[in-house]
Structure formats: C-alpha cells, structure tokens
Protein backbone atom coordinates (compact mmCIF):
# COMPACT_ATOMS: atom_id res chain seq x y z
CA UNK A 1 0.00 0.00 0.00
CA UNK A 2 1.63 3.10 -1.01
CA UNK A 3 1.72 6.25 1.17
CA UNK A 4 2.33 9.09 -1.32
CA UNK A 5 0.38 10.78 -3.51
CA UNK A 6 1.46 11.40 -6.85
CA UNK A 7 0.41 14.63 -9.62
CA UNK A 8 0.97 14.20 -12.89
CA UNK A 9 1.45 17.61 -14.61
CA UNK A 10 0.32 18.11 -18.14
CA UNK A 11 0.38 21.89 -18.33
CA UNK A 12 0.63 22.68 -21.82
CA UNK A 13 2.47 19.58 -22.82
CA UNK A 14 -0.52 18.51 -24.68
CA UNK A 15 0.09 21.37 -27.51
CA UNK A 16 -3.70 21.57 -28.11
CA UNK A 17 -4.44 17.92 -29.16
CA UNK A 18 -6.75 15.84 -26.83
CA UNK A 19 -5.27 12.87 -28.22
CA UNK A 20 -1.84 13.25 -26.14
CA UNK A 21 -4.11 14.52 -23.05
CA UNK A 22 -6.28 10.77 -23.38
CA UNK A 23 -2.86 9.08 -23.73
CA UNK A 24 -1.46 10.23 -20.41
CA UNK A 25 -4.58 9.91 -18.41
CA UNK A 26 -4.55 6.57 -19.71
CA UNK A 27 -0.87 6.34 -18.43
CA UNK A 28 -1.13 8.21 -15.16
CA UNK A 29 -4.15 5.15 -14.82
CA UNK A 30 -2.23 2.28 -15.79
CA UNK A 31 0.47 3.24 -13.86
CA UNK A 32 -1.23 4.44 -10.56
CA UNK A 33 -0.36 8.37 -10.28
CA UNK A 34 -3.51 10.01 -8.49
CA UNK A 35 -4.16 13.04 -9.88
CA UNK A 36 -4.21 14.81 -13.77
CA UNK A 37 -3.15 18.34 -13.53
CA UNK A 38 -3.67 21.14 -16.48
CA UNK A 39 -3.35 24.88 -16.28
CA UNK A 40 -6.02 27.38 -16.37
CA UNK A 41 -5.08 30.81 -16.83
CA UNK A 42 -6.33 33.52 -19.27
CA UNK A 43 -3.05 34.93 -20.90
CA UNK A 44 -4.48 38.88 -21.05
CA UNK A 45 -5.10 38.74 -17.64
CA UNK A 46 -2.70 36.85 -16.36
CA UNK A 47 0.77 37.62 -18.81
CA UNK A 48 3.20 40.55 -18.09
CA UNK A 49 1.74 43.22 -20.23
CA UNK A 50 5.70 44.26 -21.67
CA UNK A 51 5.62 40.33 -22.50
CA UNK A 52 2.68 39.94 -24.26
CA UNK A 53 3.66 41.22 -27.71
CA UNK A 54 6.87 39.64 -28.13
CA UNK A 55 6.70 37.27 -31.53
CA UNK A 56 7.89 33.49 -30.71
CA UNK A 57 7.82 30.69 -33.28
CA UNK A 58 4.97 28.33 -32.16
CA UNK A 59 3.72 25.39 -34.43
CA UNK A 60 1.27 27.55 -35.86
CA UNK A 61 3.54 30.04 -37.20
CA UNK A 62 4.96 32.76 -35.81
CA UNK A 63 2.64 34.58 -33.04
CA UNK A 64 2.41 37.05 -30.33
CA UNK A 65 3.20 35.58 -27.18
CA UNK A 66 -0.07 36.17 -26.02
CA UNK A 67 -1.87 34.60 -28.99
CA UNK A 68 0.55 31.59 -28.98
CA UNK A 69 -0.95 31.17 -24.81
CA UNK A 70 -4.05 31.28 -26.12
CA UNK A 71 -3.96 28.51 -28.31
CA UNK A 72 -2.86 26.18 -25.23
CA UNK A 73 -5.85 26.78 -23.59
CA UNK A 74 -8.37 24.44 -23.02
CA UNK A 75 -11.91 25.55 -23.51
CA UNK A 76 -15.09 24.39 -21.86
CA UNK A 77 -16.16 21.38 -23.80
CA UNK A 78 -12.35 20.13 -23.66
CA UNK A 79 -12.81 20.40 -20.16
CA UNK A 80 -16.02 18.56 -19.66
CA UNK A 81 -14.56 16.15 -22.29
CA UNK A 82 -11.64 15.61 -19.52
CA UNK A 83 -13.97 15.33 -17.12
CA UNK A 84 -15.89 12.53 -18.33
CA UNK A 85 -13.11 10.96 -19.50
CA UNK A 86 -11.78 10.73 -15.94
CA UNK A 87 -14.56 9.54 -14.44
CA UNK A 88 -14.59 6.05 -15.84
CA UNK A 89 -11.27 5.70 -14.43
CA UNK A 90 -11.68 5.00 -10.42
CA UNK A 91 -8.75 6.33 -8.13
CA UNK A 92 -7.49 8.90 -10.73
CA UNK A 93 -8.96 12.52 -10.29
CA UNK A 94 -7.75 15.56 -12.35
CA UNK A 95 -7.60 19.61 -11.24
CA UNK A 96 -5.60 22.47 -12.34
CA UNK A 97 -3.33 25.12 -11.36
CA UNK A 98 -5.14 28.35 -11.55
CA UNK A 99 -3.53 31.70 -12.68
CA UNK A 100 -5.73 34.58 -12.38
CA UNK A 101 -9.14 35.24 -10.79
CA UNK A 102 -11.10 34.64 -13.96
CA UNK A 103 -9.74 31.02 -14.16
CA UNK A 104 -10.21 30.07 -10.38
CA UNK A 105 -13.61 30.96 -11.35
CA UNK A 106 -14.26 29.01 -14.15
CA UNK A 107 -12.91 26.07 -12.33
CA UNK A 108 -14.76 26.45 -9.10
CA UNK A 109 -18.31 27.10 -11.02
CA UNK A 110 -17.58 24.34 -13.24
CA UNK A 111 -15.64 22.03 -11.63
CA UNK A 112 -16.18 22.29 -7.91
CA UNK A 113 -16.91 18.95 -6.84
CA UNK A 114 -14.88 17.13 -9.07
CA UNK A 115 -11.76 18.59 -8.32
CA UNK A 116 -9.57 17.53 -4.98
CA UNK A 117 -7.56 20.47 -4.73
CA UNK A 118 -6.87 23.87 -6.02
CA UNK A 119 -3.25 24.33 -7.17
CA UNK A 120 -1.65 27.94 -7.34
CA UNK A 121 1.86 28.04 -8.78
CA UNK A 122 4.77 29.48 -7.82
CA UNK A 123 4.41 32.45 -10.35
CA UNK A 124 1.02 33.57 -8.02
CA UNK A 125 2.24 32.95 -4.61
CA UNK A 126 2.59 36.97 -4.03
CA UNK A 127 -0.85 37.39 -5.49
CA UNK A 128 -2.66 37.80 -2.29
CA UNK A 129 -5.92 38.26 -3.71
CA UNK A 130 -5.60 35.21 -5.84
CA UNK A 131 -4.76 33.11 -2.54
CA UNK A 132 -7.35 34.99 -0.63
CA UNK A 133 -10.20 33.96 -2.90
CA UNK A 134 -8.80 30.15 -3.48
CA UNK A 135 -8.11 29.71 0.24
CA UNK A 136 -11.63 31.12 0.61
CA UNK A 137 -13.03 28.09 -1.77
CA UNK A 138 -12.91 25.56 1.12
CA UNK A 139 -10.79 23.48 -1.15
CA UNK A 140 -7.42 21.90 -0.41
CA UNK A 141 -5.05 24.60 -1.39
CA UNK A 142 -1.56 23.43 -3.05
CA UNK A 143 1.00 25.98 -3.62
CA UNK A 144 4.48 25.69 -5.03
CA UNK A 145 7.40 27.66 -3.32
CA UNK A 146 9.75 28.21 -6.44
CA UNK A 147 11.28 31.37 -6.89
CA UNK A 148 10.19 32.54 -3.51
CA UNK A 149 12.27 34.47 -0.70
CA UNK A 150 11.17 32.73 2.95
CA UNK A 151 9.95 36.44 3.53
CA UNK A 152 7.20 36.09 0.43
CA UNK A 153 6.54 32.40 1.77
CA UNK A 154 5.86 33.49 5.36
CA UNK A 155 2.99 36.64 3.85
CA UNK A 156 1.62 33.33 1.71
CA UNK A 157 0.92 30.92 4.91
CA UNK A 158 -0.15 33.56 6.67
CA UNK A 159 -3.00 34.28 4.67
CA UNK A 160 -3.61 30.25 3.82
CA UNK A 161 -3.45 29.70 7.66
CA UNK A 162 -6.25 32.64 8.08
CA UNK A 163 -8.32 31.66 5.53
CA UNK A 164 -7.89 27.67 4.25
CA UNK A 165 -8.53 24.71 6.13
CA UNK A 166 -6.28 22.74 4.97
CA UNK A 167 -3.23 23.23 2.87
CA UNK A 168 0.43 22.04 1.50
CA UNK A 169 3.57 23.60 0.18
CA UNK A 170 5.48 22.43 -2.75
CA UNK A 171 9.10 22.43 -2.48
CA UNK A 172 10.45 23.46 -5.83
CA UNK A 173 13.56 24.88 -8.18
CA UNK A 174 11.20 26.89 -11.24
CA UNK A 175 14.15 26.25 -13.64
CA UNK A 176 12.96 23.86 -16.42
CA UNK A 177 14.88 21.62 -16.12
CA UNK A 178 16.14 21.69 -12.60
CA UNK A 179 19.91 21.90 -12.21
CA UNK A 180 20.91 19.25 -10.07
CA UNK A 181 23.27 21.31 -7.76
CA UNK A 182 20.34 24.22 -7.21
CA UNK A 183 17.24 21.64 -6.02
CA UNK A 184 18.35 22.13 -2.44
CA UNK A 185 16.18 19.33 -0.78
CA UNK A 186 17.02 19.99 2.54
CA UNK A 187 14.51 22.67 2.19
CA UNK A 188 12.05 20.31 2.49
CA UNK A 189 11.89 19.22 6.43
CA UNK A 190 12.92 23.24 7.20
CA UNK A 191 9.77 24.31 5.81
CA UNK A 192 7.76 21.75 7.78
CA UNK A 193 9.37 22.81 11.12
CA UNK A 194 9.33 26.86 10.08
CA UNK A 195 5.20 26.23 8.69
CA UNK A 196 4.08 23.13 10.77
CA UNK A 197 2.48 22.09 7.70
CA UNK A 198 2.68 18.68 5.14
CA UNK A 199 5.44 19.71 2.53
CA UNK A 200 5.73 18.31 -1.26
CA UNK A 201 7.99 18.47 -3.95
CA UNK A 202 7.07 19.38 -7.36
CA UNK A 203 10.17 18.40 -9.48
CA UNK A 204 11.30 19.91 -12.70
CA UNK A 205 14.62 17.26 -12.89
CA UNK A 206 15.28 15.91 -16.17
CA UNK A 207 16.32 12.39 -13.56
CA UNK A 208 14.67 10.33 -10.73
CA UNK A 209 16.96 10.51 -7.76
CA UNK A 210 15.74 13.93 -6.40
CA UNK A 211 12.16 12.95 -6.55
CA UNK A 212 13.09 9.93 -4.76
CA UNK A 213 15.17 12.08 -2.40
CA UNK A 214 12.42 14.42 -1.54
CA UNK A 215 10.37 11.45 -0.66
CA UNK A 216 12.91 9.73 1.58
CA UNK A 217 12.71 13.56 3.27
CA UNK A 218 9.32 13.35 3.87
CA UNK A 219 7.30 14.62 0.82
CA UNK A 220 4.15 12.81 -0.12
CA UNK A 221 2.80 14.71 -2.31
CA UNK A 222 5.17 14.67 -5.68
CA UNK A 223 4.12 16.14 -8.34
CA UNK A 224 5.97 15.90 -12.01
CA UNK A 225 5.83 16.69 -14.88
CA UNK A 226 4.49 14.09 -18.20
CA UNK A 227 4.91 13.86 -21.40
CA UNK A 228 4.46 11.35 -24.28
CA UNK A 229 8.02 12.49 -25.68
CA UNK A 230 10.82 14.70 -25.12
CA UNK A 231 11.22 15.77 -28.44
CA UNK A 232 7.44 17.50 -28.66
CA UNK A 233 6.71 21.51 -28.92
CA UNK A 234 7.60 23.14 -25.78
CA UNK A 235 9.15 24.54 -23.17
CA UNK A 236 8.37 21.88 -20.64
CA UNK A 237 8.83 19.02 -22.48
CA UNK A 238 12.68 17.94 -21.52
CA UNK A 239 11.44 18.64 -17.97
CA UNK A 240 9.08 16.09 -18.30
CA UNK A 241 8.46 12.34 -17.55
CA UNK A 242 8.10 10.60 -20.42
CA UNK A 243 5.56 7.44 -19.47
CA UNK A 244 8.51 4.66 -19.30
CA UNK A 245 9.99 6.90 -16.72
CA UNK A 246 6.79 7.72 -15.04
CA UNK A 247 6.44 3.80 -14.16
CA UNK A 248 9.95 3.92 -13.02
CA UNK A 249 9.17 6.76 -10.81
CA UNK A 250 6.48 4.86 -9.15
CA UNK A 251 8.11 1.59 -8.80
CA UNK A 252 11.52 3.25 -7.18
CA UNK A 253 8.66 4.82 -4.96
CA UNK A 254 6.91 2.09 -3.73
CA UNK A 255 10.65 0.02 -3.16
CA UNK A 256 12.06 2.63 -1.17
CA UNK A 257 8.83 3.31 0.69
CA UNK A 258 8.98 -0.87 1.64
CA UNK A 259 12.46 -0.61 2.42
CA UNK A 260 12.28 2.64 5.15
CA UNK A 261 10.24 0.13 7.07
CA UNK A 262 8.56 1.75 10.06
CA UNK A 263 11.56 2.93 12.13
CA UNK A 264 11.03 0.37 15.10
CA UNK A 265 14.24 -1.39 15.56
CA UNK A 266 13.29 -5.43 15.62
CA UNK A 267 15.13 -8.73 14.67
CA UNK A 268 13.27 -9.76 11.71
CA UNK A 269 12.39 -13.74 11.06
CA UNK A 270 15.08 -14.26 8.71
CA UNK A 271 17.66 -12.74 10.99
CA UNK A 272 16.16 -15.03 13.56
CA UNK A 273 17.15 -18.37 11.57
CA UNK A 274 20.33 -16.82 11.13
CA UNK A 275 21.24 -15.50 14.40
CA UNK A 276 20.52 -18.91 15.57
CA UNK A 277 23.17 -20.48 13.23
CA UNK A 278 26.16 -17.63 13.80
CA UNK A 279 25.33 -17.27 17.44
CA UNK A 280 24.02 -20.63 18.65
C-alpha cells in the first residue's frame, strides 16, 4: 500500500491535441499516479503586459506571445470532455493550477466537486488576492514555493493559515529543467518545522533521484511533470516524464517506501534463523 500521492502535470504539454491529453490519463491510470493536472489561466489577464507582444515561433507560425498562450488553452467542452473521460477511471482525479481570478472561477463554477484540490503556482504565490479567494473556496489549497524568498513564503501561509482549512507547500527549483546542484532538498523538512504544515515536492529534474530524495525527506505529495516524448513543442517538455519513466518513478517509490520500514528497531524472522546459526 503506497503512502504518497502522486500529480501528474500536463500543463501545456498537450500542444492543443486531446489525443496526447487521453494518452497520459490513460498512463497516469495504468500506472497508478492520483491526480491529472492542467493549467487554467487567461493569458491577457494573467501575462506581463511588456511580455505579451513579443513574436515566438509556435507550431502555428509565428505569433504574439499572447496569442501563442491562447492557443494552449483548453476551452469548456475540452474540459467537460476531460472530465468525463476521468470519471470512468476509479482512483485517478484531475484539477488544475489556476492563474488569475477569472480562471479560479471558471474552475470552481464548473468544476467544484470534481476537483480535490486547487493548485496555485509558484508564479502567483505573491498574489494575495488570488490566494485569498482560493483559500476562501474551502478546497485543499496546493501551492508551489519556487522562486520565492522565505519572507514572500511566510505573507503566503499567513493568509492560507487565516483563511484555508487545509493546505500544502510544494518544495520546488522553477528552472525547467532543474539543475541538479540548485534543487536544495534539505529545504524540504525546514519548511515543515518553520510552517508546521505537510510539505511536497514538485520536481522539474530531467532524472529520478531527487524525486526519490524528496520522498525519503518526507514529501508525499510529488508532483511531475508528463509527457508522451521529449522531443514534442515546448518549453516543458525535456522537464518532463516521459511514461517509461513515469512507471519507473512509481516503482523506485513504492521500493524505497517498503524498504524505510517503520523505524522500530526489531530482529526480523530471517535474521532469527540466522542469528541462531552464527550465534548458537
């Protein structure tokens, strides 16, 4: 029985195309991840004004930054399509990281009792009003850390601890990918003596180990990343579990979770057959 709970971000890995979004629900099924995540955001709202007209090549030509955001996002019917999509498939649930007032609203009118938590990324953790009005939701709030001075963290709790019932911090480096030597784990049990709160990791490592690190730490709630391959559209993508690797992930899990045992110090029966032959 497994004792962590595992988020598999699709964000805007799915380029538009429902297809790749059915594939990895179907993998984060098969495989035994928990949750589905997408983004919600609308890009005018939401998008530094000074970044909105830059051009970018996108695979529909070459767009304003703003325009190319807008043809990630999911509409309505996608959503409900996601929705009933999910609910044929017991134990996995889906929700999405919100980015702006407008989407928290869309999701909580549409979506309220189907969703498990609210996510808020690291991006809105200084938007007070955004946390205000999620926290105020009575949903599990799950916010990511990354990028964030303790100083910007401890304004964030506050307000979650005023106005949520219940929610969890996600450890995090917001570099995609991750450098190795800046993922600073031992973050992880600070924040859960400074915030007296259940801390997570949301890893953007192009490896396992740190994931597996964070759990050994004491995260539970992991959240990566997914991808059907590396090579896709995006800025995400190399970031990203492909769904080989997200198996992996959640075998290495489940060993390592067997093998920290419970912490009380006994002489197991297979030690007792051999104490009994080397000490008689």
């Amino acid at each position: 029985m497994k004792d962590f709970y595992l988020i598999g971000e699709i964000a805007a890995n799915h380029n538009g195309d429902m297809t790749i979004i059915k594939r990895l629900i179907d993998a984060c099924y098969a495989i035994g991840f928990d949750c589905v995540k997408f983004q919600k955001r609308e890009p005018e709202v939401c998008i530094p004004f000074e970044q909105q007209f830059r051009r970018v090549d996108t695979p529909w030509g070459e767009l304003l930054y703003v325009d190319y955001r807008k043809k990630l996002e999911l509409n309505k019917n996608q959503f409900d399509y996601i929705n009933w999509y999910i609910s044929n498939k017991n134990n996995l649930s889906w929700t999405a990281s919100v980015w702006d007032l407008p989407s928290l609203n869309f999701i909580i009118t549409h979506y309220y009792k189907y969703i498990p938590f609210i996510k808020i990324p690291s991006a809105k953790l200084t938007d007070s009003n955004l946390l205000i009005a999620a926290a105020k939701t009575n949903k599990q709030i799950i916010l990511s850390t990354g990028m964030s001075t303790l100083e910007e963290i401890d304004k964030a709790v506050e307000i979650l601890k005023k106005y949520s019932k219940d929610f969890i911090l996600l450890h995090t480096n917001s570099v995609y990918p991750s450098p190795t030597k800046d993922i600073n784990l031992n973050v992880i049990p600070m924040l859960r003596e400074r915030y007296n709160c259940e801390i997570g990791y949301s890893g953007h490592e192009e490896d396992l180990e740190p994931t597996i690190a964070a759990y050994v730490l004491g995260a539970r709630y992991i959240e990566r990343h997914i991808t059907i391959d590396h090579n896709l559209w995006g800025t995400d993508q190399k970031a990203s579990l492909e769904i080989q690797a997200m198996d992996i992930l959640v075998k290495r899990l489940k060993a390592v979770s067997l093998a920290l045992g419970d912490g009380k110090k006994i002489v197991t029966e297979g030690e007792r057959k051999i104490k009994g032959k080397l000490r008689g």
